[in-house]
C-alpha atoms as a PDB file:
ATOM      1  CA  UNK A   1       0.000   0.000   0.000  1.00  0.00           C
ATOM      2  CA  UNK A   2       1.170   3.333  -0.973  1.00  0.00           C
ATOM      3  CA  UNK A   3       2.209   5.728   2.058  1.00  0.00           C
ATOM      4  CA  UNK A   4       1.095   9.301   2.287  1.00  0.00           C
ATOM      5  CA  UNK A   5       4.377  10.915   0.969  1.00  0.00           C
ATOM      6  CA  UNK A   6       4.250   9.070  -2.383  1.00  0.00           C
ATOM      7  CA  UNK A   7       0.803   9.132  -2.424  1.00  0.00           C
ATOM      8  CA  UNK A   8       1.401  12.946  -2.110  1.00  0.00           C
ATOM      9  CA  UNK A   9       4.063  13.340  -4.751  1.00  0.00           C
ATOM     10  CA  UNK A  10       2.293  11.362  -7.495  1.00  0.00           C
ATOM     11  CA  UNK A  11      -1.031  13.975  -6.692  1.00  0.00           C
ATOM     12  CA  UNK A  12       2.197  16.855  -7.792  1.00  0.00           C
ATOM     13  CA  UNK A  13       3.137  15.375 -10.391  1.00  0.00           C
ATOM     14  CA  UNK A  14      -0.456  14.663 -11.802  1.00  0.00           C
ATOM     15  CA  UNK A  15      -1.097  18.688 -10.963  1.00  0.00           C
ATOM     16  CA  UNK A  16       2.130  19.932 -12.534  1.00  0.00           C
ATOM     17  CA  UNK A  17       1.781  17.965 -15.767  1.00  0.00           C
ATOM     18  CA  UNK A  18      -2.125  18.937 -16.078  1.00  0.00           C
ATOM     19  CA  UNK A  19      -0.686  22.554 -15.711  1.00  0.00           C
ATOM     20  CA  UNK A  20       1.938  21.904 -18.156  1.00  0.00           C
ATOM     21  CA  UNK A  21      -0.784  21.035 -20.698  1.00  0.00           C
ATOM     22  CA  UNK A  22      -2.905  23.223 -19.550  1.00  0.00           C
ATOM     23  CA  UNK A  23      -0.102  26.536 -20.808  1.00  0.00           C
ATOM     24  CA  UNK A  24       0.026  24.599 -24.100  1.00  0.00           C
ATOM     25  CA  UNK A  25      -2.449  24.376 -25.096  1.00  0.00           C
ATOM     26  CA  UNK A  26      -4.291  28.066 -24.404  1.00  0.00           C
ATOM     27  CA  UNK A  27      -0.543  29.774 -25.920  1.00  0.00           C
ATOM     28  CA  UNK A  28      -2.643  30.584 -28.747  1.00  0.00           C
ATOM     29  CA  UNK A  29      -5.287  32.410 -26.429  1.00  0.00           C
ATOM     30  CA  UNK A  30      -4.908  36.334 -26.814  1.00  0.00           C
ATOM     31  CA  UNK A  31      -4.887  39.535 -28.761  1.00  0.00           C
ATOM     32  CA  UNK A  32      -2.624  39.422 -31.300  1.00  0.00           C
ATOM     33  CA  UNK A  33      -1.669  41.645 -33.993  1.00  0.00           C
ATOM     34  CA  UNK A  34      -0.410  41.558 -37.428  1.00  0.00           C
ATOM     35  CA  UNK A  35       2.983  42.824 -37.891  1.00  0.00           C
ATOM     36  CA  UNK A  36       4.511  41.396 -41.972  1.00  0.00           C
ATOM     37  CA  UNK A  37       4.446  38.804 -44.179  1.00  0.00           C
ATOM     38  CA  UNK A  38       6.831  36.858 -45.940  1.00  0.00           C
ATOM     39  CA  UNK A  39       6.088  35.265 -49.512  1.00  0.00           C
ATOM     40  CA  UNK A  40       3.615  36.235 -52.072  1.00  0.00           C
ATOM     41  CA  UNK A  41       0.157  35.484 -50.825  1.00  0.00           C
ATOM     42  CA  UNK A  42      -3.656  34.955 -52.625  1.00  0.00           C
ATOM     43  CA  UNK A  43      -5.322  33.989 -50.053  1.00  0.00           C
ATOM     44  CA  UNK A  44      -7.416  37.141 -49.932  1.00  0.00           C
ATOM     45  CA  UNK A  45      -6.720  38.727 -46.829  1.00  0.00           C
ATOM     46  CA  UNK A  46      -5.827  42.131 -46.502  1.00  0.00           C
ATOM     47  CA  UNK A  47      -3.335  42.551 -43.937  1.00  0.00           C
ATOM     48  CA  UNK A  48      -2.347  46.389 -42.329  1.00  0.00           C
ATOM     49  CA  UNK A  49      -0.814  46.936 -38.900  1.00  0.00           C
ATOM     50  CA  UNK A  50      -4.485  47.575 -37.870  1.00  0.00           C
ATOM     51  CA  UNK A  51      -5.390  43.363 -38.723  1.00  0.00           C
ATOM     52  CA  UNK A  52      -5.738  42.005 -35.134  1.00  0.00           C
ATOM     53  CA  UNK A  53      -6.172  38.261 -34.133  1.00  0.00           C
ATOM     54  CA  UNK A  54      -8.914  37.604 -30.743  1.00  0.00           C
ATOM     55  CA  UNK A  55      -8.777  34.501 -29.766  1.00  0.00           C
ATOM     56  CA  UNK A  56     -11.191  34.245 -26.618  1.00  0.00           C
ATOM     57  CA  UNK A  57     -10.843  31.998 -23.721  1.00  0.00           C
ATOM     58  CA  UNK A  58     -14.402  30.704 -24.469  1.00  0.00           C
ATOM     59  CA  UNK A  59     -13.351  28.965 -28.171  1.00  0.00           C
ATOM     60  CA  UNK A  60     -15.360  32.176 -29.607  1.00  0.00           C
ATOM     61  CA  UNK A  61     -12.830  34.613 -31.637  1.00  0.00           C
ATOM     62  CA  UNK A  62     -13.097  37.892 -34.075  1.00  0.00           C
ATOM     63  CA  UNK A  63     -10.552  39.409 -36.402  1.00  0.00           C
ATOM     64  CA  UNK A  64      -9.794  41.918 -39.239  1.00  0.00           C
ATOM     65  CA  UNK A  65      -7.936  40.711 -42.250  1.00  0.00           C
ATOM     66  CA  UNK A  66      -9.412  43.571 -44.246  1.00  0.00           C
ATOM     67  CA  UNK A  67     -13.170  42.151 -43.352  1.00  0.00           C
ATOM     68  CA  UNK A  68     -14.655  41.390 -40.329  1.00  0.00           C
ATOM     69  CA  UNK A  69     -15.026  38.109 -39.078  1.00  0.00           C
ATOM     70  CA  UNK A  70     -16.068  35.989 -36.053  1.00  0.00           C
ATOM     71  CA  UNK A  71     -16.968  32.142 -34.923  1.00  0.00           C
ATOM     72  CA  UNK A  72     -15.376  29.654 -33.013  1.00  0.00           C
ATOM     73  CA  UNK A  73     -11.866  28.185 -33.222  1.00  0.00           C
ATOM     74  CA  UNK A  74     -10.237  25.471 -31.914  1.00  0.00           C
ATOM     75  CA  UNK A  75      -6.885  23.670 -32.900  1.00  0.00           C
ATOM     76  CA  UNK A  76      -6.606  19.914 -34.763  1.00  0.00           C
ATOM     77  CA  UNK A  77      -2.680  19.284 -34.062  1.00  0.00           C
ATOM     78  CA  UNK A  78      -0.557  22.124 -35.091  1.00  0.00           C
ATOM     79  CA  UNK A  79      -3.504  24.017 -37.628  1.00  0.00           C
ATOM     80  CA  UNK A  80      -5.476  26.847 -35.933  1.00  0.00           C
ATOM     81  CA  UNK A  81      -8.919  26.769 -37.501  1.00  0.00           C
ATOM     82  CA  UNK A  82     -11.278  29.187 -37.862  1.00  0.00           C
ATOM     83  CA  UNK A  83     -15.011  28.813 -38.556  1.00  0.00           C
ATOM     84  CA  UNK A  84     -16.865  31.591 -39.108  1.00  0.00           C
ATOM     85  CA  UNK A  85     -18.807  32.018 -42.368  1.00  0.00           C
ATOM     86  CA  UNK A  86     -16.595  29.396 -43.724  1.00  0.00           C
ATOM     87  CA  UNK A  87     -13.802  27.539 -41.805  1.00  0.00           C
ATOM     88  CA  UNK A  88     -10.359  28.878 -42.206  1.00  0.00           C
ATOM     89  CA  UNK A  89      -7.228  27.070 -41.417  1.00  0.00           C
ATOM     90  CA  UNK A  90      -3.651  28.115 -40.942  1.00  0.00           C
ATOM     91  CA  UNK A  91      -0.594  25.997 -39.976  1.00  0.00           C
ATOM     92  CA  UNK A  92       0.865  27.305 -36.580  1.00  0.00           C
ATOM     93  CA  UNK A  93       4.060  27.564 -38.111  1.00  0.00           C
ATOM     94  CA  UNK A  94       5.564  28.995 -34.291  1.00  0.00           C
ATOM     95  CA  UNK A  95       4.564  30.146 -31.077  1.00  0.00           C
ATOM     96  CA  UNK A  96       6.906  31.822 -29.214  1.00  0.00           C
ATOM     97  CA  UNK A  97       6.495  34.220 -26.476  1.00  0.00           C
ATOM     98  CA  UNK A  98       4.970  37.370 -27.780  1.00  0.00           C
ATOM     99  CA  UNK A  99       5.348  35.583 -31.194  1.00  0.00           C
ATOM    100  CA  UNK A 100       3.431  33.372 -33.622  1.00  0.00           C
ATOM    101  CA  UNK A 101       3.517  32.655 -37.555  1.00  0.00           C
ATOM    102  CA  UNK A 102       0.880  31.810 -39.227  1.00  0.00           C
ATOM    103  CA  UNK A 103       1.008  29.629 -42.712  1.00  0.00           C
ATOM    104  CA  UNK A 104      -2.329  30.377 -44.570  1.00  0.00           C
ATOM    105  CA  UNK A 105      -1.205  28.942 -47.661  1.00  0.00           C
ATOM    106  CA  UNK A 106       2.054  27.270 -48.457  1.00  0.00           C
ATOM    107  CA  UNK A 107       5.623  29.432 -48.904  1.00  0.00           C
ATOM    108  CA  UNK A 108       3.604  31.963 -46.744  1.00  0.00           C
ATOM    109  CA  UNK A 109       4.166  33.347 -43.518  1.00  0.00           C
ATOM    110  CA  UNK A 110       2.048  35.939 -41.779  1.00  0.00           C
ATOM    111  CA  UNK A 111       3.491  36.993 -38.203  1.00  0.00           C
ATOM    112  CA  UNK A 112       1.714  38.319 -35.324  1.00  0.00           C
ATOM    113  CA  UNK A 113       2.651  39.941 -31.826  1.00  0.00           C
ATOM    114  CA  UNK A 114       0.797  39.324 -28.793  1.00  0.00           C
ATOM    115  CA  UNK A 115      -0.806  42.224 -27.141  1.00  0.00           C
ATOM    116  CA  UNK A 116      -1.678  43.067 -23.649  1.00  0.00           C
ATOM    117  CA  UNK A 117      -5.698  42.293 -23.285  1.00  0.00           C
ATOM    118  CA  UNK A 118      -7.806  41.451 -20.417  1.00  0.00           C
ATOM    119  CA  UNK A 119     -10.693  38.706 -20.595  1.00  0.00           C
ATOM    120  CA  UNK A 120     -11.950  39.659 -17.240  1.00  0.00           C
ATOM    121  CA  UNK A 121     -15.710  40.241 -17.413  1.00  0.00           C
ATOM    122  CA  UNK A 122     -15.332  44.086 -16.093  1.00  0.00           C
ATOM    123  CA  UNK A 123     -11.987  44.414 -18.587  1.00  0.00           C
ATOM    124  CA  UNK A 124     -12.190  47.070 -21.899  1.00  0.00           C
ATOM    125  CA  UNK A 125     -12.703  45.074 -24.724  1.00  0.00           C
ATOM    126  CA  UNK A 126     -12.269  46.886 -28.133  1.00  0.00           C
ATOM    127  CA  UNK A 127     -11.662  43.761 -30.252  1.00  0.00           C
ATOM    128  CA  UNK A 128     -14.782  41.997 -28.898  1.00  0.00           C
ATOM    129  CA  UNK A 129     -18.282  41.589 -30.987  1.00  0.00           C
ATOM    130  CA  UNK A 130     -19.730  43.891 -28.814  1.00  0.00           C
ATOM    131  CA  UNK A 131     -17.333  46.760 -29.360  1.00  0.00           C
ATOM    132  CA  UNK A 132     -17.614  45.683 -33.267  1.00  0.00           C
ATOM    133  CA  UNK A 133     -20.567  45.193 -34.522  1.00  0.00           C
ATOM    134  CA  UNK A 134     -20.243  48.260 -36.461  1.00  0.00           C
ATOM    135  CA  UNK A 135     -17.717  46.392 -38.705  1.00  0.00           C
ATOM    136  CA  UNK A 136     -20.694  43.266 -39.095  1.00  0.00           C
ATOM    137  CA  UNK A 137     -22.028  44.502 -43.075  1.00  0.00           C
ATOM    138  CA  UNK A 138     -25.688  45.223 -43.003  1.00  0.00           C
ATOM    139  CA  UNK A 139     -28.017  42.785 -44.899  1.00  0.00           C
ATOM    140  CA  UNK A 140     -30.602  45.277 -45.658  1.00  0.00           C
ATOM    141  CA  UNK A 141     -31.127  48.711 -46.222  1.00  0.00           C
ATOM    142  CA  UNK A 142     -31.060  50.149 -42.568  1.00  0.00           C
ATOM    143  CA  UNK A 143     -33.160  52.500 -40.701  1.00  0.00           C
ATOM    144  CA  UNK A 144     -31.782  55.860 -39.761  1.00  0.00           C
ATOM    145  CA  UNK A 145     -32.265  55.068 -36.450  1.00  0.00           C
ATOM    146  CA  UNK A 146     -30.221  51.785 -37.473  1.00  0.00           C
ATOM    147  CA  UNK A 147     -26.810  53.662 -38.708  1.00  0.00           C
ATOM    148  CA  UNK A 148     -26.783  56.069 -36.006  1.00  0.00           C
ATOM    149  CA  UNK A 149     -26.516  52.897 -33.801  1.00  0.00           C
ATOM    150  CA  UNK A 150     -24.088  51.773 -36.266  1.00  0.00           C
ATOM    151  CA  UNK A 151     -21.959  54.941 -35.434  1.00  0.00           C
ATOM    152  CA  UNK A 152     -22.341  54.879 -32.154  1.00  0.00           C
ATOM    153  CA  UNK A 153     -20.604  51.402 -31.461  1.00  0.00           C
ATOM    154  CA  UNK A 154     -18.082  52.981 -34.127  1.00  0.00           C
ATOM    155  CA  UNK A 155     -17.436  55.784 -31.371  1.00  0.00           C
ATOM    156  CA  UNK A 156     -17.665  53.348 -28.686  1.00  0.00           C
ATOM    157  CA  UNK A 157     -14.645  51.335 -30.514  1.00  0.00           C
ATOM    158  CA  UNK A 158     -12.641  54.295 -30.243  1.00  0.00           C
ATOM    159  CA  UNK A 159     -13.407  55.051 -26.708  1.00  0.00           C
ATOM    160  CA  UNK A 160     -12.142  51.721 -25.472  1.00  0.00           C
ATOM    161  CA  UNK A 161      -9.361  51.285 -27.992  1.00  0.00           C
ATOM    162  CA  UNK A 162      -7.884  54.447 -26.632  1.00  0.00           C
ATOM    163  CA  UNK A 163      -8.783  53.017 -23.053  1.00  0.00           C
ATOM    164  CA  UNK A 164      -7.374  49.970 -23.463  1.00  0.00           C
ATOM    165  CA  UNK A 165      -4.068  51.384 -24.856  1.00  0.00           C
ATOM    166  CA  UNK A 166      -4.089  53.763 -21.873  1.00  0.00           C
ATOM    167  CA  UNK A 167      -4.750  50.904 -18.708  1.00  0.00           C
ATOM    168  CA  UNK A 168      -1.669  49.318 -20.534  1.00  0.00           C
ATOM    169  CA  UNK A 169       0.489  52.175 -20.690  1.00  0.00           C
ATOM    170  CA  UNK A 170       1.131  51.492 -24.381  1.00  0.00           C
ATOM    171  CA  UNK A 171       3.512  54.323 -26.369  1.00  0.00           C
ATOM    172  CA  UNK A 172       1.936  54.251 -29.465  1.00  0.00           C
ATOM    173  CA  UNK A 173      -1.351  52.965 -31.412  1.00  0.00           C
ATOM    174  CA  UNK A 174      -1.921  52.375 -34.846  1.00  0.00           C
ATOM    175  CA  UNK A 175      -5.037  54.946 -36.003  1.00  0.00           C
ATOM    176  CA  UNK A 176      -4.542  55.227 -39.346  1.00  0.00           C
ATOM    177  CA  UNK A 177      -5.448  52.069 -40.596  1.00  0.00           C
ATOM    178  CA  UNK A 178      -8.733  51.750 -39.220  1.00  0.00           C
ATOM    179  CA  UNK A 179     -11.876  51.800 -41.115  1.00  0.00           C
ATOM    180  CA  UNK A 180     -13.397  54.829 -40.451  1.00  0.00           C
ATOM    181  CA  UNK A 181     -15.124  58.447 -41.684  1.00  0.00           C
ATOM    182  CA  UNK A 182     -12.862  60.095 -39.221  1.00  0.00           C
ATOM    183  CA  UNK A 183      -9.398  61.445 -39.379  1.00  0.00           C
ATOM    184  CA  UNK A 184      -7.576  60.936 -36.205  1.00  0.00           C
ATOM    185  CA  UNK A 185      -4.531  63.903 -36.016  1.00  0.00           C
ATOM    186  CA  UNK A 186      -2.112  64.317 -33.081  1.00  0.00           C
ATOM    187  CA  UNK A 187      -4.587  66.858 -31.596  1.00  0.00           C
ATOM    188  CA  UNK A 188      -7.498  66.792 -32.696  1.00  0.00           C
ATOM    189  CA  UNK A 189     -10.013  65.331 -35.518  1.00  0.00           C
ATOM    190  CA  UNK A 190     -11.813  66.472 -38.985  1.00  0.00           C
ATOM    191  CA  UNK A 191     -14.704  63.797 -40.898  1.00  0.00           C
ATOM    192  CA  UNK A 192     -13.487  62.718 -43.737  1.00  0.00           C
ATOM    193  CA  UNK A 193     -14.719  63.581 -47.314  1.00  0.00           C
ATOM    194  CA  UNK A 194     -17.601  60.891 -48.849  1.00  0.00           C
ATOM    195  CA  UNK A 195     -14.707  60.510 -51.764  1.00  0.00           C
ATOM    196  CA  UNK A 196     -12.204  59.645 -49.108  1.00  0.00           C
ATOM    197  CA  UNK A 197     -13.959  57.135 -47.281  1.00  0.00           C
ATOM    198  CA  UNK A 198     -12.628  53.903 -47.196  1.00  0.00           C
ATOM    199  CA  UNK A 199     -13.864  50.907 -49.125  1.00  0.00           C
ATOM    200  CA  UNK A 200     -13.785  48.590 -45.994  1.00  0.00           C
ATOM    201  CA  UNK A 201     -16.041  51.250 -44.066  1.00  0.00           C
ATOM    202  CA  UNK A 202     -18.122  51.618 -47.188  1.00  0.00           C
ATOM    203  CA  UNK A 203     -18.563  47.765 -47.137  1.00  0.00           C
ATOM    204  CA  UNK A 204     -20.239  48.140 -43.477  1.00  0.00           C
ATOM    205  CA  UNK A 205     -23.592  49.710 -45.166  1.00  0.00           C
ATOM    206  CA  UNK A 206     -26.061  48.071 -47.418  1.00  0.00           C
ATOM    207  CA  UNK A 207     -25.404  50.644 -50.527  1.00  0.00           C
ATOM    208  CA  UNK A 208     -23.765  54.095 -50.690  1.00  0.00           C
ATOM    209  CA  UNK A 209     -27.379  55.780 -49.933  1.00  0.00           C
ATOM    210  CA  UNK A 210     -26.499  54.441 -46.437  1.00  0.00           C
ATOM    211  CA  UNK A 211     -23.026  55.159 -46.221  1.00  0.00           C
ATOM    212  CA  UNK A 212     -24.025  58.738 -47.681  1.00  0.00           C
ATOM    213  CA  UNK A 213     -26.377  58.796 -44.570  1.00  0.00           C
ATOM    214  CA  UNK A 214     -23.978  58.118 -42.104  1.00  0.00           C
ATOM    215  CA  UNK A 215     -21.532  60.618 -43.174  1.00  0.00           C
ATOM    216  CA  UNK A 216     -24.605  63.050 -43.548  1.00  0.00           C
ATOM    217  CA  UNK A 217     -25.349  62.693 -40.195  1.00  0.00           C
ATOM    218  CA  UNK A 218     -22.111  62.790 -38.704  1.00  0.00           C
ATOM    219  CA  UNK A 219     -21.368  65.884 -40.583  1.00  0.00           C
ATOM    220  CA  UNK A 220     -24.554  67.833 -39.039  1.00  0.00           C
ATOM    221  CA  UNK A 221     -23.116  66.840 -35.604  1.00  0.00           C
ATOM    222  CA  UNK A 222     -19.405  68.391 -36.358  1.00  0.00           C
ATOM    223  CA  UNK A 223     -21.454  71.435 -37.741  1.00  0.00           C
ATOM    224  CA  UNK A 224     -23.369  71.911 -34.795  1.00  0.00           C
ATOM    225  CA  UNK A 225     -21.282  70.735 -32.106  1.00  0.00           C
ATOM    226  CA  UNK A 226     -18.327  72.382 -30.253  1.00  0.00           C
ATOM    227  CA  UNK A 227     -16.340  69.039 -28.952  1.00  0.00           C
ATOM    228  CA  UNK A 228     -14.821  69.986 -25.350  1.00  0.00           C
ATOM    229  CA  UNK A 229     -11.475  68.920 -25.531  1.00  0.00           C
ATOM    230  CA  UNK A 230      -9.458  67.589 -22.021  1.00  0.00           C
ATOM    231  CA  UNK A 231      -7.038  69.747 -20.781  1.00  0.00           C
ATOM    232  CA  UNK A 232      -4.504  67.085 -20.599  1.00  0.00           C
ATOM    233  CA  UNK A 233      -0.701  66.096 -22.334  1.00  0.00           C
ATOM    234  CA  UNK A 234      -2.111  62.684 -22.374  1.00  0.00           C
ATOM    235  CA  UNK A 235      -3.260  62.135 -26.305  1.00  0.00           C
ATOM    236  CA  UNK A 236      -5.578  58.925 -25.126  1.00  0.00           C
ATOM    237  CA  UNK A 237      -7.569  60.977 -22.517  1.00  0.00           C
ATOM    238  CA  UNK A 238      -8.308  63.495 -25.065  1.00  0.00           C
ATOM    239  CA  UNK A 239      -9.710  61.044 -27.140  1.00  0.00           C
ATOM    240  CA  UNK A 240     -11.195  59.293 -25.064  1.00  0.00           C
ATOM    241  CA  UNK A 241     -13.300  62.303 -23.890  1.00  0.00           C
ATOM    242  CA  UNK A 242     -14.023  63.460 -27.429  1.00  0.00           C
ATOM    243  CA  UNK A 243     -15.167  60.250 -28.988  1.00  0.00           C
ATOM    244  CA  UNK A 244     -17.505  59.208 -25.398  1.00  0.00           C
ATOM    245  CA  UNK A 245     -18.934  63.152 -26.596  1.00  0.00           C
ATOM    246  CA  UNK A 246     -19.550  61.827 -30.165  1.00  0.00           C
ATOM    247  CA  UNK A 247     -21.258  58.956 -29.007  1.00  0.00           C
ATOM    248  CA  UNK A 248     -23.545  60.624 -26.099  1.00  0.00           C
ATOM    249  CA  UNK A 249     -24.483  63.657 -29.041  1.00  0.00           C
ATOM    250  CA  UNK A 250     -24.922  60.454 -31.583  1.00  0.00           C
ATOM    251  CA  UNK A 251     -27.671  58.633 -28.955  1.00  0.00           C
ATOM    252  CA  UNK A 252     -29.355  62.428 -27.902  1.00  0.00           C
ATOM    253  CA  UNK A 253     -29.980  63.459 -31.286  1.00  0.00           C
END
């Protein structure tokens, strides 16, 4: 019969090993975001250094290759796969660290950086559905009612991007490459001209009579708004402040 100590080690052992497989297997758990490619690729993605990678604790995940997608993943050996409209499957190639390559196709090699990110319940989430359903294209023509909701999640987006980069203390963001109607300076912000819009926020609406909506409305808010900018060195607080404005003028009107 067994005594107590080695009854006692083999429990350790059994808990260390389960932990062990336990880090292994969630590694590919996080935000991650694009960062370059090597090869020439087809497979139809358009990748910027605003593409981002959420792969949720809960098997549930959403990402940005240029359009908006989200479903559940899992892992069959070393392939991630994604199904979401249709199931999409890339060869973990490495995950290191901060680091992981991606093989979508063959002689391709798509790297990504892990990023700081909370899954706590109460955490800012600006890569979840929630914060992105503005980036979810409309099925039908839509209500005006309907696009200003649109717009506001698009303002809410902002608001917790710049959050999130703030609660991590992060130097710099990428704003640029964004789909959005609004042009994000140093100090401040202007809407952008309907000809300047682009395509991948054009693709959110049913047809350009929507899009032309949106940027109709927005438009008469800038005109008849004065935004009240923080009094702050801090670049994320003042957008923070300006965009949670947007968004409370966007659901008063």
């Amino acid at each position: 019969m067994l005594n107590t100590r080695v009854i006692f080690l083999l429990s350790l052992i059994v808990m260390c090993f389960n932990s062990c497989v336990s880090l292994f297997q969630n590694k590919e758990e996080g935000l991650w975001f694009y960062t370059y490619s090597s090869g020439e690729s087809s497979f139809g993605f358009k990748l910027t250094p605003a593409s981002f990678l959420c792969l949720n604790p809960d098997k549930s995940f959403t990402l940005d290759f240029g359009k908006f997608q989200y479903g559940k993943w899992t892992t069959k050996g070393d392939t991630l796969v994604l199904n979401a409209s249709k199931p999409y499957y890339f060869l973990i190639n490495n995950i290191s660290g901060t680091d992981m390559r991606l093989n979508p196709e063959p002689g391709v090699i798509c790297n990504f950086e892990k990023q700081l990110y909370s899954f706590s319940a109460d955490a800012i989430k600006p890569f979840s559905l929630k914060d992105n359903q503005w980036r979810v294209p409309a099925r039908h023509k839509e209500t005006p009612a309907q696009i200003k909701e649109r717009l506001v999640n698009h303002c809410h987006f902002w608001k917790d991007y710049f959050t999130w980069a703030l609660h991590n203390d992060m130097a710099t963001i990428d704003v640029r490459s964004t789909p959005t109607p609004i042009k994000i300076y140093g100090n401040g912000f202007a809407l952008k001209a309907f000809e300047d819009l682009p395509s991948e926020w054009q693709n959110c609406f049913y047809d350009t009579e929507d899009c032309k909506l949106a940027n109709t409305i927005l438009q008469h808010l800038f005109e008849h708004n004065d935004i009240a900018w923080a009094h702050t060195d801090n670049k994320y607080k003042m957008f923070i402040g300006a965009f949670e404005q947007i968004e409370q003028l966007l659901q008063a009107d």
